[in-house]
PDB file of N, CA and C in Angstrom:
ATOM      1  N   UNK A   1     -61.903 -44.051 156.974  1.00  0.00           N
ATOM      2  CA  UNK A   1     -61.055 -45.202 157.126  1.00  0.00           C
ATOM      3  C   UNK A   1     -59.861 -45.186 156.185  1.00  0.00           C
ATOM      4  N   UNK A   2     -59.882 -43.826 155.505  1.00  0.00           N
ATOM      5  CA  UNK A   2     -58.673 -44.729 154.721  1.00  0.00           C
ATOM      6  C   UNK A   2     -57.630 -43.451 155.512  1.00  0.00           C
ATOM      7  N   UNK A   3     -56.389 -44.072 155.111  1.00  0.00           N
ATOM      8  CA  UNK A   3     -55.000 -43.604 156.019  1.00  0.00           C
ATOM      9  C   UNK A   3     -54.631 -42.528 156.286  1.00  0.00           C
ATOM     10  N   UNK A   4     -54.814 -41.605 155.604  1.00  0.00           N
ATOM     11  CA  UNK A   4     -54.670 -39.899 156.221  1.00  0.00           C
ATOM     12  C   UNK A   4     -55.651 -39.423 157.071  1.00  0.00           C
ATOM     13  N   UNK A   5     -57.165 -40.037 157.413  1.00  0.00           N
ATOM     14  CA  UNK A   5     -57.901 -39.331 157.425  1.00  0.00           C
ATOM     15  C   UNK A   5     -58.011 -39.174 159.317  1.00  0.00           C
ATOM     16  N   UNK A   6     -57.081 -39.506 160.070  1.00  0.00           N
ATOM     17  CA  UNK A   6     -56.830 -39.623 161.097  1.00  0.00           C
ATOM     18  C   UNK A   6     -56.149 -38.101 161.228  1.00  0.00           C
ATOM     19  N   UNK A   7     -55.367 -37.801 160.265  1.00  0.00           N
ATOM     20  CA  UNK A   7     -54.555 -36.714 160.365  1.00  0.00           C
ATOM     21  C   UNK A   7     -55.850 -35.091 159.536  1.00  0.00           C
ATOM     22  N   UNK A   8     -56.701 -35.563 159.252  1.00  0.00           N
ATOM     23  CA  UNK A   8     -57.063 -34.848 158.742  1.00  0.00           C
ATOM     24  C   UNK A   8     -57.467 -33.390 159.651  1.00  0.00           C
ATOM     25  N   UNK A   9     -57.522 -33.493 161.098  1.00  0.00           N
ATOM     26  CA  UNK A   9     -57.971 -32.510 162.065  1.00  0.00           C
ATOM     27  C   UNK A   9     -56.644 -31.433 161.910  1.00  0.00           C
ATOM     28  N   UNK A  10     -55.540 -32.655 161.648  1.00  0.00           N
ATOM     29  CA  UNK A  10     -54.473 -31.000 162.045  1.00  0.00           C
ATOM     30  C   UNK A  10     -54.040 -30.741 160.530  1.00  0.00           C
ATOM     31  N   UNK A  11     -54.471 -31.275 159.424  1.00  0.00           N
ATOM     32  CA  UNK A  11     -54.295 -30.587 158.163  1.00  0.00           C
ATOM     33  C   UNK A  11     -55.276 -29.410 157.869  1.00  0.00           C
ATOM     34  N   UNK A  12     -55.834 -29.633 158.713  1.00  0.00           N
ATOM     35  CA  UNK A  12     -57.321 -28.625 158.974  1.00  0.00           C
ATOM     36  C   UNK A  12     -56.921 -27.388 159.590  1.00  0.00           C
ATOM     37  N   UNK A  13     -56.236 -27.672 160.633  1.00  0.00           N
ATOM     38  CA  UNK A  13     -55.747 -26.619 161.771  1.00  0.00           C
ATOM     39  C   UNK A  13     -54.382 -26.274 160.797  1.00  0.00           C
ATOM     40  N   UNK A  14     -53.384 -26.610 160.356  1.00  0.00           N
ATOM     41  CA  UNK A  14     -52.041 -26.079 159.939  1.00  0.00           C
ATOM     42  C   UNK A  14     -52.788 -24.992 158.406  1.00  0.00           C
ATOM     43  N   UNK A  15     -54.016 -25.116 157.749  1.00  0.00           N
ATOM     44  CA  UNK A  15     -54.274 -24.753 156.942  1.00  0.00           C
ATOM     45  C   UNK A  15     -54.817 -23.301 157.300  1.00  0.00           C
ATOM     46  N   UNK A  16     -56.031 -22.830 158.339  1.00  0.00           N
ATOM     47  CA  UNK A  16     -56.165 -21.705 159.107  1.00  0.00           C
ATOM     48  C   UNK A  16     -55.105 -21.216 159.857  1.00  0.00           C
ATOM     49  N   UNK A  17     -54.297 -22.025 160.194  1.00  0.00           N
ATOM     50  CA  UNK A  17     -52.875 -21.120 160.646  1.00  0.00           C
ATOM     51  C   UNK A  17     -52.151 -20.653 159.507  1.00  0.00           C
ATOM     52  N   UNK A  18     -52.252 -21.146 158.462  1.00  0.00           N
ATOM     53  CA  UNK A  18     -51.407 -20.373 157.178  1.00  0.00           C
ATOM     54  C   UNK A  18     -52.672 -19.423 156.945  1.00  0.00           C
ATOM     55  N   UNK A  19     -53.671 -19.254 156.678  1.00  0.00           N
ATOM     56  CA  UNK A  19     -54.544 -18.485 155.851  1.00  0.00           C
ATOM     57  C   UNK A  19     -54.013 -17.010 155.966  1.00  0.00           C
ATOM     58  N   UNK A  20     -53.572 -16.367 156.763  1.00  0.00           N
ATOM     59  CA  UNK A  20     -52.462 -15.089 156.880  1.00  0.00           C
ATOM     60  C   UNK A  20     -51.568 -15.081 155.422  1.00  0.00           C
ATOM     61  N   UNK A  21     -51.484 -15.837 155.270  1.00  0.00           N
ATOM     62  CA  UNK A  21     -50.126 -16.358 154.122  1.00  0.00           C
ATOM     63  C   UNK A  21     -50.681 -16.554 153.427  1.00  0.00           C
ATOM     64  N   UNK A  22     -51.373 -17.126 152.873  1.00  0.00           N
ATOM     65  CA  UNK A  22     -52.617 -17.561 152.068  1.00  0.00           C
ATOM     66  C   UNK A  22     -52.947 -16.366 151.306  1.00  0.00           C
ATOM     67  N   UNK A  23     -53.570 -15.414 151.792  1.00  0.00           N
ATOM     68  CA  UNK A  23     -54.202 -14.422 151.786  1.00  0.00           C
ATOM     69  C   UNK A  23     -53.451 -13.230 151.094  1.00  0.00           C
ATOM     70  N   UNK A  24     -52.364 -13.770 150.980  1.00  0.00           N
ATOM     71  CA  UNK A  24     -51.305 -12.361 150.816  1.00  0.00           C
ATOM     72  C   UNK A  24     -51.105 -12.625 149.281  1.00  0.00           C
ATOM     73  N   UNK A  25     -50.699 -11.556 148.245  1.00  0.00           N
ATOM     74  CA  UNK A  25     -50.740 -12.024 146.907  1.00  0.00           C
ATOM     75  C   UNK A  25     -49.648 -12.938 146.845  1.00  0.00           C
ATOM     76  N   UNK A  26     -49.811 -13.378 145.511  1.00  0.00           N
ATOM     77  CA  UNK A  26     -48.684 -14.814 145.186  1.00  0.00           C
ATOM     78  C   UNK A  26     -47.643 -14.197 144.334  1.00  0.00           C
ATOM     79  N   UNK A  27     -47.059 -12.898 144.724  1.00  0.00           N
ATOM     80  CA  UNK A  27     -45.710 -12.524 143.844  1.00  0.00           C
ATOM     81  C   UNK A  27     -45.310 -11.837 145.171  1.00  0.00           C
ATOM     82  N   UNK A  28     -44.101 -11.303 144.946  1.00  0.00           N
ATOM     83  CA  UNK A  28     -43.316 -10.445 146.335  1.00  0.00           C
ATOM     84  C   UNK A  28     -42.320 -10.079 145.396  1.00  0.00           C
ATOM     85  N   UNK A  29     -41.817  -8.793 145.892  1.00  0.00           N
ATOM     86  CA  UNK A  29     -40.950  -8.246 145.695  1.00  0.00           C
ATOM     87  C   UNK A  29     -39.422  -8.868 145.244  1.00  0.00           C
ATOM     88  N   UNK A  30     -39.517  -9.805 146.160  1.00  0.00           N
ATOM     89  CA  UNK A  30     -38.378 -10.691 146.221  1.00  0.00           C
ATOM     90  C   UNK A  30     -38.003 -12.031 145.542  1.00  0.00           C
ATOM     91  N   UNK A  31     -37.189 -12.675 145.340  1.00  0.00           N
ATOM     92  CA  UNK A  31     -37.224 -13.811 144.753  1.00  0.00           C
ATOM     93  C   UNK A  31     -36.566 -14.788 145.423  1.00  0.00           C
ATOM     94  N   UNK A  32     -36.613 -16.493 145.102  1.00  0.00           N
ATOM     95  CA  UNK A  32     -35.525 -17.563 145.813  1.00  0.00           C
ATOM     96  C   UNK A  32     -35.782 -18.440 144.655  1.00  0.00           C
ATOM     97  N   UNK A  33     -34.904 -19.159 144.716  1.00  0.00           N
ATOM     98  CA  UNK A  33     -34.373 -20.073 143.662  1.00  0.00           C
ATOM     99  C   UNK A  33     -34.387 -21.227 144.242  1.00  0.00           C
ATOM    100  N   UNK A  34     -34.407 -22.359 144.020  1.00  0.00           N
ATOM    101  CA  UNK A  34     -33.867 -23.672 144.830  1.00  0.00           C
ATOM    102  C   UNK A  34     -33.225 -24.723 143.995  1.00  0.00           C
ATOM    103  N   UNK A  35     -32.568 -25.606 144.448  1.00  0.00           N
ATOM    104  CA  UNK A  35     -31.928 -26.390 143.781  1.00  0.00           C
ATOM    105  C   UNK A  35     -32.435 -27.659 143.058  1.00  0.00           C
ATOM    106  N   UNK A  36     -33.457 -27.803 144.094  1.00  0.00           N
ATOM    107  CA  UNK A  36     -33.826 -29.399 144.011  1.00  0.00           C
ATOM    108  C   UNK A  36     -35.095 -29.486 143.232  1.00  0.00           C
ATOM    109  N   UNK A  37     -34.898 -30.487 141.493  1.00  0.00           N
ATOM    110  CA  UNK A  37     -36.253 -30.362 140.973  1.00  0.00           C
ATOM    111  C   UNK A  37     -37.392 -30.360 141.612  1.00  0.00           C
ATOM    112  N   UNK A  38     -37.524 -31.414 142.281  1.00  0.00           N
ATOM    113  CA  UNK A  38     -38.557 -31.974 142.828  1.00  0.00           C
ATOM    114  C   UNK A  38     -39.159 -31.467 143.663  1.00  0.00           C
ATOM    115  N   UNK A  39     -38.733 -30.102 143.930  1.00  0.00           N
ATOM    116  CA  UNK A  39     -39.280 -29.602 145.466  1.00  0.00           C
ATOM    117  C   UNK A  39     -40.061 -27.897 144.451  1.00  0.00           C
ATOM    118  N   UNK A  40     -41.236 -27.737 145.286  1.00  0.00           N
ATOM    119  CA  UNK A  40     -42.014 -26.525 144.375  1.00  0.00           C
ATOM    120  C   UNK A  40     -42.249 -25.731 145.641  1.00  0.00           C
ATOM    121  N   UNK A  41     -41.932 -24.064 144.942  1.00  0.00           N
ATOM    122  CA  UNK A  41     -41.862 -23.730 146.294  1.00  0.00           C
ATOM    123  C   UNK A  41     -42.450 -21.941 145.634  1.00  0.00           C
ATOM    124  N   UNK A  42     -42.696 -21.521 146.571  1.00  0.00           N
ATOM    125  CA  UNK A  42     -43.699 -20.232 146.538  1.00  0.00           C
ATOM    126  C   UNK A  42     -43.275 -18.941 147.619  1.00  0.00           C
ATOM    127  N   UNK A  43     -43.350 -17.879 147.450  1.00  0.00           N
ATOM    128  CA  UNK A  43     -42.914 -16.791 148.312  1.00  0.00           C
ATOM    129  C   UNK A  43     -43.842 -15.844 148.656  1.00  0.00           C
ATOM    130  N   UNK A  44     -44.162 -15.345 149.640  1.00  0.00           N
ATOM    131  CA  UNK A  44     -45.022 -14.626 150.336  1.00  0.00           C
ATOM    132  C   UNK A  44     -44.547 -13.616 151.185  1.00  0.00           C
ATOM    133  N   UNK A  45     -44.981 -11.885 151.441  1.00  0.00           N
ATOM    134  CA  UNK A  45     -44.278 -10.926 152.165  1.00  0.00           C
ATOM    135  C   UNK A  45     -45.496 -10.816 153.530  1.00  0.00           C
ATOM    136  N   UNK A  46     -45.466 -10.627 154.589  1.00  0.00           N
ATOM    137  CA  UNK A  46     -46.472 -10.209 155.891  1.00  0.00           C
ATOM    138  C   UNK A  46     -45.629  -9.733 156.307  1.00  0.00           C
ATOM    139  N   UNK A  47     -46.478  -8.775 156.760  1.00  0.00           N
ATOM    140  CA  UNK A  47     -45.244  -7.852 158.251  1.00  0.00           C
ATOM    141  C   UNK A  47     -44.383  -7.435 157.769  1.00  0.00           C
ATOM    142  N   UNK A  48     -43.849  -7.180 156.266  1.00  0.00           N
ATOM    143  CA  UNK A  48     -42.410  -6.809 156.398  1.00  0.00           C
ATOM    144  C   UNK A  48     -41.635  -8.051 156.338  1.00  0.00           C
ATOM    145  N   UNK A  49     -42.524  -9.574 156.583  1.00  0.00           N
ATOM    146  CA  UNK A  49     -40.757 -10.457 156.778  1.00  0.00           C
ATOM    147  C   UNK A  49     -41.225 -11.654 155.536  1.00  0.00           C
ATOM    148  N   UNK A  50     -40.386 -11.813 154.741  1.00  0.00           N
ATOM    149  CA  UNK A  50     -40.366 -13.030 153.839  1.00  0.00           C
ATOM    150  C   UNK A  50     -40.818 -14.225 154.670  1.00  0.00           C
ATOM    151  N   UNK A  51     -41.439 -15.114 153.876  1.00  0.00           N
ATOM    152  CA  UNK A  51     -41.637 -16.379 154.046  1.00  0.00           C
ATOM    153  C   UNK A  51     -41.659 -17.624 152.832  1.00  0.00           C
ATOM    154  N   UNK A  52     -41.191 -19.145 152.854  1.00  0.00           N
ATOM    155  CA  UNK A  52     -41.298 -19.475 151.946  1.00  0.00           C
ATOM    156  C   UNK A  52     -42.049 -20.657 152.235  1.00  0.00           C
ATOM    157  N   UNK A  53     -42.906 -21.133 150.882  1.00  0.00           N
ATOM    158  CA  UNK A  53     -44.058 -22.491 151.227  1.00  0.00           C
ATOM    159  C   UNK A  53     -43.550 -23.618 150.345  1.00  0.00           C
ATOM    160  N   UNK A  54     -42.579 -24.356 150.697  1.00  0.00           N
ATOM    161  CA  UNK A  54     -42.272 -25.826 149.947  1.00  0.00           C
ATOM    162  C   UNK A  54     -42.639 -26.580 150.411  1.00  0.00           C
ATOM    163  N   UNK A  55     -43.016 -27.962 149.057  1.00  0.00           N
ATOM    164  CA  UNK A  55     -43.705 -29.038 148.936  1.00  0.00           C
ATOM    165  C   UNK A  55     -42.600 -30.212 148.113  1.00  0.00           C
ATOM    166  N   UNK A  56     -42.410 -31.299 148.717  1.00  0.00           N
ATOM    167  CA  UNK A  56     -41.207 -32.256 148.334  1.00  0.00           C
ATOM    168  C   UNK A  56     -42.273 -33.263 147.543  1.00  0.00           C
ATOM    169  N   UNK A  57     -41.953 -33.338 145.604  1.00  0.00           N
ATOM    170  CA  UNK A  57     -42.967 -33.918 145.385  1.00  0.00           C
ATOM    171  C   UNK A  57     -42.171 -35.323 144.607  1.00  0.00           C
ATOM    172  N   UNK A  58     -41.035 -35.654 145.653  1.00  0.00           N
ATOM    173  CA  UNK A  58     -40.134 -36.820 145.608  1.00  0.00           C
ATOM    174  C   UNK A  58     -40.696 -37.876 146.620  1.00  0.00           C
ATOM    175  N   UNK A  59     -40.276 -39.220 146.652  1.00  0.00           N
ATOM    176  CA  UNK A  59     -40.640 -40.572 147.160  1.00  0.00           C
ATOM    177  C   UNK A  59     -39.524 -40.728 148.138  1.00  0.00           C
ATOM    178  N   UNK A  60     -38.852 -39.401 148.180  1.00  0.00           N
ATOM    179  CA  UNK A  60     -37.691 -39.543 149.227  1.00  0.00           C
ATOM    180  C   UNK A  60     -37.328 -38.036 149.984  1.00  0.00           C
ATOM    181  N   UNK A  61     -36.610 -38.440 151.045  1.00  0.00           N
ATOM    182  CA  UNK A  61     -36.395 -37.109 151.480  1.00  0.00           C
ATOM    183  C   UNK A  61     -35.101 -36.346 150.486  1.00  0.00           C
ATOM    184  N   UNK A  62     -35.375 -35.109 150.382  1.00  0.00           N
ATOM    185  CA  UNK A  62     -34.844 -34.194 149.602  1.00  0.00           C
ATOM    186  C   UNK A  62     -33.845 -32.670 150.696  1.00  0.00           C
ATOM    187  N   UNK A  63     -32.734 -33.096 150.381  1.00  0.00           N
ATOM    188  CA  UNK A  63     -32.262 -31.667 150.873  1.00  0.00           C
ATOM    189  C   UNK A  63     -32.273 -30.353 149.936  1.00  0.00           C
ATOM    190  N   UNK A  64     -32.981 -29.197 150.141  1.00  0.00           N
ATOM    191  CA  UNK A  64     -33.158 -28.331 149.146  1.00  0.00           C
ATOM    192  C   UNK A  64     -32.048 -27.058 149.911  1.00  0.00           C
ATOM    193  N   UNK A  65     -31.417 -26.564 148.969  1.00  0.00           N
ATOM    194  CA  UNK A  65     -31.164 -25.108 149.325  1.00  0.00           C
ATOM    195  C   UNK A  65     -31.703 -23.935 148.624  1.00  0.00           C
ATOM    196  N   UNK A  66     -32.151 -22.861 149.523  1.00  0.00           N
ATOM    197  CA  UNK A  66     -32.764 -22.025 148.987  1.00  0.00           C
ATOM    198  C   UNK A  66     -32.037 -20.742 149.256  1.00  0.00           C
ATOM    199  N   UNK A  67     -32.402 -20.075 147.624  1.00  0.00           N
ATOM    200  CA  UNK A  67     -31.115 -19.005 147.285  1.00  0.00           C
ATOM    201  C   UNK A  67     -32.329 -17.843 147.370  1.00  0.00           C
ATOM    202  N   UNK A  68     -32.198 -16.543 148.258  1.00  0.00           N
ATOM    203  CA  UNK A  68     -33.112 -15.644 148.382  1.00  0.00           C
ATOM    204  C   UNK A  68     -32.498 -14.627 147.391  1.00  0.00           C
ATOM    205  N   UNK A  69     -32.655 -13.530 147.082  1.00  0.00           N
ATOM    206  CA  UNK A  69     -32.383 -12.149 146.020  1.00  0.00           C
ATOM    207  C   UNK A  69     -33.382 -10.988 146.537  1.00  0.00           C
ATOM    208  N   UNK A  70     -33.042  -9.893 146.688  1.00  0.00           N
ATOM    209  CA  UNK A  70     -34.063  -9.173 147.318  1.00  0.00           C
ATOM    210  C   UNK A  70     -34.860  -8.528 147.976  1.00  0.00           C
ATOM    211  N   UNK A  71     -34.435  -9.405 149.285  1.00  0.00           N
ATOM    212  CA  UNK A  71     -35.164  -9.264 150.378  1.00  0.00           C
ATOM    213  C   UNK A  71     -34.375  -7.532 150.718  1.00  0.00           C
ATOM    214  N   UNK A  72     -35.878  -7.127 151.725  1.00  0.00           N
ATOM    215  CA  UNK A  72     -35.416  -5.795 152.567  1.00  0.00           C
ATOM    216  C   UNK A  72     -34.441  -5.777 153.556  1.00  0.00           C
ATOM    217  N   UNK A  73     -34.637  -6.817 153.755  1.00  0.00           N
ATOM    218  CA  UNK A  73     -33.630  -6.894 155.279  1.00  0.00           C
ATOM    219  C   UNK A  73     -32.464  -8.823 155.528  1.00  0.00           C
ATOM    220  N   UNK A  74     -32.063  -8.739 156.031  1.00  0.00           N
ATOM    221  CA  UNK A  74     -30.509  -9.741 155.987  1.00  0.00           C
ATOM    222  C   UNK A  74     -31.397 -10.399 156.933  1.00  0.00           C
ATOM    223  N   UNK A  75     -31.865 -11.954 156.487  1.00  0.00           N
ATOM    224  CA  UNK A  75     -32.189 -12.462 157.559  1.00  0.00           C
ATOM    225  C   UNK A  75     -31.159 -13.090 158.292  1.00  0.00           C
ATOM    226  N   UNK A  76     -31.299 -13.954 159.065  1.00  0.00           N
ATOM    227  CA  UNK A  76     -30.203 -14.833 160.149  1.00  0.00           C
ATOM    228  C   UNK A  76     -30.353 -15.941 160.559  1.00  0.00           C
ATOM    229  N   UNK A  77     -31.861 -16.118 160.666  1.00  0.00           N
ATOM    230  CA  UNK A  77     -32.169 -17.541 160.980  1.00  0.00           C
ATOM    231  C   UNK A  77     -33.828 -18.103 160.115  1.00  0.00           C
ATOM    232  N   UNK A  78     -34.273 -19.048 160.078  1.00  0.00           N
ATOM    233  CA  UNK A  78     -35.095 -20.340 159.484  1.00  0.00           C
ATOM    234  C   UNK A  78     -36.024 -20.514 160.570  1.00  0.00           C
ATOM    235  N   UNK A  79     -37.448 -20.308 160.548  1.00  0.00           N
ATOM    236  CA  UNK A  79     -37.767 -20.583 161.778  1.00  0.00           C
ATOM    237  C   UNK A  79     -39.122 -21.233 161.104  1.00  0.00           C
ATOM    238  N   UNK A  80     -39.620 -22.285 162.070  1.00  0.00           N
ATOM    239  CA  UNK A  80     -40.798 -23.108 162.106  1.00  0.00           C
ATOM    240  C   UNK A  80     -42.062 -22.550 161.752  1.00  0.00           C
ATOM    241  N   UNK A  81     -42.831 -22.177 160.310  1.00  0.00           N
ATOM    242  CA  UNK A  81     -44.053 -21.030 160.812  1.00  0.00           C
ATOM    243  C   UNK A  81     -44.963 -21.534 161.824  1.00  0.00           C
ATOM    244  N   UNK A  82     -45.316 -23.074 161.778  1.00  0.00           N
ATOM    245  CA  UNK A  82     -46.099 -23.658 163.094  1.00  0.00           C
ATOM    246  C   UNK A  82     -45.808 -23.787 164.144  1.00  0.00           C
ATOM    247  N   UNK A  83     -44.295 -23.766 164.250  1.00  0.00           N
ATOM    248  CA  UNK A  83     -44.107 -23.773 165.919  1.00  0.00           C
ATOM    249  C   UNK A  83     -43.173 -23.239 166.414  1.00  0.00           C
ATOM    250  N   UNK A  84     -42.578 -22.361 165.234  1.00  0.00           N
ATOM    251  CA  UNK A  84     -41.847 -20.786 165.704  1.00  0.00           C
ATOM    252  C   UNK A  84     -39.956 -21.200 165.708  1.00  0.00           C
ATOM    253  N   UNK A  85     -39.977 -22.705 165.864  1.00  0.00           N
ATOM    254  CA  UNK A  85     -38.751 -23.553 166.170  1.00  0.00           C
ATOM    255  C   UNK A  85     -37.346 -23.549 165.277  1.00  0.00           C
ATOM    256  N   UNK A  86     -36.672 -22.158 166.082  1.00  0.00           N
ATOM    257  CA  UNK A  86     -35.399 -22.185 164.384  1.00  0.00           C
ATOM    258  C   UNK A  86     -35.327 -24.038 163.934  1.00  0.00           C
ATOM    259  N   UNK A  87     -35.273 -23.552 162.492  1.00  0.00           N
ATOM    260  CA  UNK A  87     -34.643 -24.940 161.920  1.00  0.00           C
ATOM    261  C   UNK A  87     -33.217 -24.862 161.559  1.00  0.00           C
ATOM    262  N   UNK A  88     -32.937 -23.520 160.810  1.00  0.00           N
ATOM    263  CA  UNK A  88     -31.293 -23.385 160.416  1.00  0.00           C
ATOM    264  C   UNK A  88     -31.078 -21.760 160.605  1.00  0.00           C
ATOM    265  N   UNK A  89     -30.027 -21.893 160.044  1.00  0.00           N
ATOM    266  CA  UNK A  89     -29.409 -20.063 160.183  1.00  0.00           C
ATOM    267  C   UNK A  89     -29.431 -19.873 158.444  1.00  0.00           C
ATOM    268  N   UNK A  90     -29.208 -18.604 158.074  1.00  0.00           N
ATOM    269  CA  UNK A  90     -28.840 -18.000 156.987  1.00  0.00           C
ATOM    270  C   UNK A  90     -27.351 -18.234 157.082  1.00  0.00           C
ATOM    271  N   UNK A  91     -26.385 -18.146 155.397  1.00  0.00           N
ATOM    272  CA  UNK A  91     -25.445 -17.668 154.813  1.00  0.00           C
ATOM    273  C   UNK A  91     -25.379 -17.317 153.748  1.00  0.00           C
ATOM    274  N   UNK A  92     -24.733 -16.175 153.674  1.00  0.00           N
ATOM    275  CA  UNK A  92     -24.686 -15.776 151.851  1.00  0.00           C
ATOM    276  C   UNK A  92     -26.446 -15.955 151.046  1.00  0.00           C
ATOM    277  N   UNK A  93     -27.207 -15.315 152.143  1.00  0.00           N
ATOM    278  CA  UNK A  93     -28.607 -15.497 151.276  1.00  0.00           C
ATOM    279  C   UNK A  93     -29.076 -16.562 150.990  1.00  0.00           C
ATOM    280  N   UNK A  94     -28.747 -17.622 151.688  1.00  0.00           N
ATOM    281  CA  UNK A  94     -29.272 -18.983 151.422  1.00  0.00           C
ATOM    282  C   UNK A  94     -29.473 -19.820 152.661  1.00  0.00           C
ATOM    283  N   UNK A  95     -30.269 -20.659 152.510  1.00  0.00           N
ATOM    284  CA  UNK A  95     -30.319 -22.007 153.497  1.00  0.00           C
ATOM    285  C   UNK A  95     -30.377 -22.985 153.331  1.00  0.00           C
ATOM    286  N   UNK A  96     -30.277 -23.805 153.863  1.00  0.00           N
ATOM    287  CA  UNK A  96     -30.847 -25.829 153.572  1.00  0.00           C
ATOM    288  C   UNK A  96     -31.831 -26.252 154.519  1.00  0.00           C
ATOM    289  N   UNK A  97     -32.672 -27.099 154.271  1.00  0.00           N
ATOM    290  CA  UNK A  97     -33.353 -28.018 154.677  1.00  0.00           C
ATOM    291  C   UNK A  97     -33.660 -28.871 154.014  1.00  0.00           C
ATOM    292  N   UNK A  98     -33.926 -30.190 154.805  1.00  0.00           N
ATOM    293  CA  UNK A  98     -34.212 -31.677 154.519  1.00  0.00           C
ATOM    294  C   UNK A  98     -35.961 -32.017 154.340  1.00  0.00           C
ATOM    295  N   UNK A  99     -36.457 -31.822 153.309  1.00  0.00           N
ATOM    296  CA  UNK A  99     -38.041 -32.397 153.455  1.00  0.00           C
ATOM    297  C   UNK A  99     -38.168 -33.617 153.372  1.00  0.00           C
ATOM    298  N   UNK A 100     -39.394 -34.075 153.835  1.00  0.00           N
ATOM    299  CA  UNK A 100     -39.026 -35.900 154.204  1.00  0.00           C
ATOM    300  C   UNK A 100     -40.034 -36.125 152.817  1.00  0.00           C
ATOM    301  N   UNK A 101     -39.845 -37.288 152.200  1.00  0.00           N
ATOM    302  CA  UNK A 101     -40.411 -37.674 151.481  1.00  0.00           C
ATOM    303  C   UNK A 101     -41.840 -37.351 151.367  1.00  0.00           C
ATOM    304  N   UNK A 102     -42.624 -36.736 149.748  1.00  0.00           N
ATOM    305  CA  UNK A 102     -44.117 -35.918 149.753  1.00  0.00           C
ATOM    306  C   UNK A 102     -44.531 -34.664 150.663  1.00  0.00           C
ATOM    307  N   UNK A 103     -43.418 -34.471 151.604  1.00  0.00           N
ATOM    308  CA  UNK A 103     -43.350 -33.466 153.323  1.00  0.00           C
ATOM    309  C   UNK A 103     -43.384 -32.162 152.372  1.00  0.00           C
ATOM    310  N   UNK A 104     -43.726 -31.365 153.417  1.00  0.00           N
ATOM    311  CA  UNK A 104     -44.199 -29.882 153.183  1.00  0.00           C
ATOM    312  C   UNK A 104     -43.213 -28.960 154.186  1.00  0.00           C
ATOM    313  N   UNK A 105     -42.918 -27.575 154.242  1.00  0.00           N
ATOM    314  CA  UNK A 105     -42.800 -26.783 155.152  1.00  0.00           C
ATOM    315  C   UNK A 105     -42.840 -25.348 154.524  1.00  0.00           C
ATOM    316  N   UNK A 106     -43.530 -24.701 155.301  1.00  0.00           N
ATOM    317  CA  UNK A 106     -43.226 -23.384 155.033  1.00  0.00           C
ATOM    318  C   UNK A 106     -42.394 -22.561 156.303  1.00  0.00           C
ATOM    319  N   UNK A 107     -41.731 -21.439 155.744  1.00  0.00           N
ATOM    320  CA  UNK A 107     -40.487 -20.806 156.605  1.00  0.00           C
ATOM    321  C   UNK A 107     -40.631 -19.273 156.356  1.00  0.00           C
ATOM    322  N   UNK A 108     -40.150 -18.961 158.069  1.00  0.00           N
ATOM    323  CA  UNK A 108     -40.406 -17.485 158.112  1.00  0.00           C
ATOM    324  C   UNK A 108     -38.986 -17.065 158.273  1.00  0.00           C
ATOM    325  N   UNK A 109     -38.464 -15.920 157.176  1.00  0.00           N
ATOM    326  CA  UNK A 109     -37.298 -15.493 157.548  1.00  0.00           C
ATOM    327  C   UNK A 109     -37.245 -14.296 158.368  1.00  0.00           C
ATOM    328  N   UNK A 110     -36.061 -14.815 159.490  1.00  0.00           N
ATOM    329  CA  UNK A 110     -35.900 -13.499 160.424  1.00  0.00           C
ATOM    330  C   UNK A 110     -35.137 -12.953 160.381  1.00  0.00           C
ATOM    331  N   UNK A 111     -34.962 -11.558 160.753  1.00  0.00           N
ATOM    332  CA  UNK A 111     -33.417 -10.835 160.915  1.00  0.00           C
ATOM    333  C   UNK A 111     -32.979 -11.196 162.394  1.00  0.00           C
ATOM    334  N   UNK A 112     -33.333 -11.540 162.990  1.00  0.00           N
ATOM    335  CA  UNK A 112     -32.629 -11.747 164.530  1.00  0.00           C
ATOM    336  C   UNK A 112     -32.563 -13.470 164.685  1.00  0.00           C
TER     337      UNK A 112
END
């Protein structure tokens, strides 16, 4: 009964869909930087393609940009790891996104 616990089936399910990611060590080759205190964020290599796991641990939504260094390959676009859904493009090794207040996302960078 108390208020998340409605959501708790697909925090369940988004958590075995990361375990791939999970699983992979917690350093990479590569590095990213971000701007925004409040936002904590982590890097992971599979397949060959970067990915990043941020957590907005603000009472508001937060636009973060994230500065990559590193990587093997030039990505191009931001894509959804749960539902594959570009969110933005790359420039100059960086991107933006908006996390909504306490919101989470992790991101797979692509070269295409």
């Amino acid at each position: 009964e108390l208020p998340w616990w409605s959501d708790f089936p697909n925090l369940r399910r988004e958590i075995e869909e990361m375990m791939p990611l999970i699983r992979q060590r917690h350093w990479t080759e590569w590095t990213v930087n971000c701007d925004a205190n409040d936002v904590d964020f982590g890097t992971r290599t599979l397949g060959n393609e970067g990915y990043i796991i941020a957590a907005n641990y603000n009472d508001s939504d937060t636009t973060a940009t994230f500065i990559t260094k590193g990587l093997s390959y030039t990505p191009k676009s931001v894509r959804n790891y749960f539902t594959g859904e570009e969110i933005t493009t790359f420039k100059d090794s960086a991107f933006s996104v908006t996390l909504s207040a306490y919101g989470s996302g992790v991101y797979r960078l692509l070269a295409q």
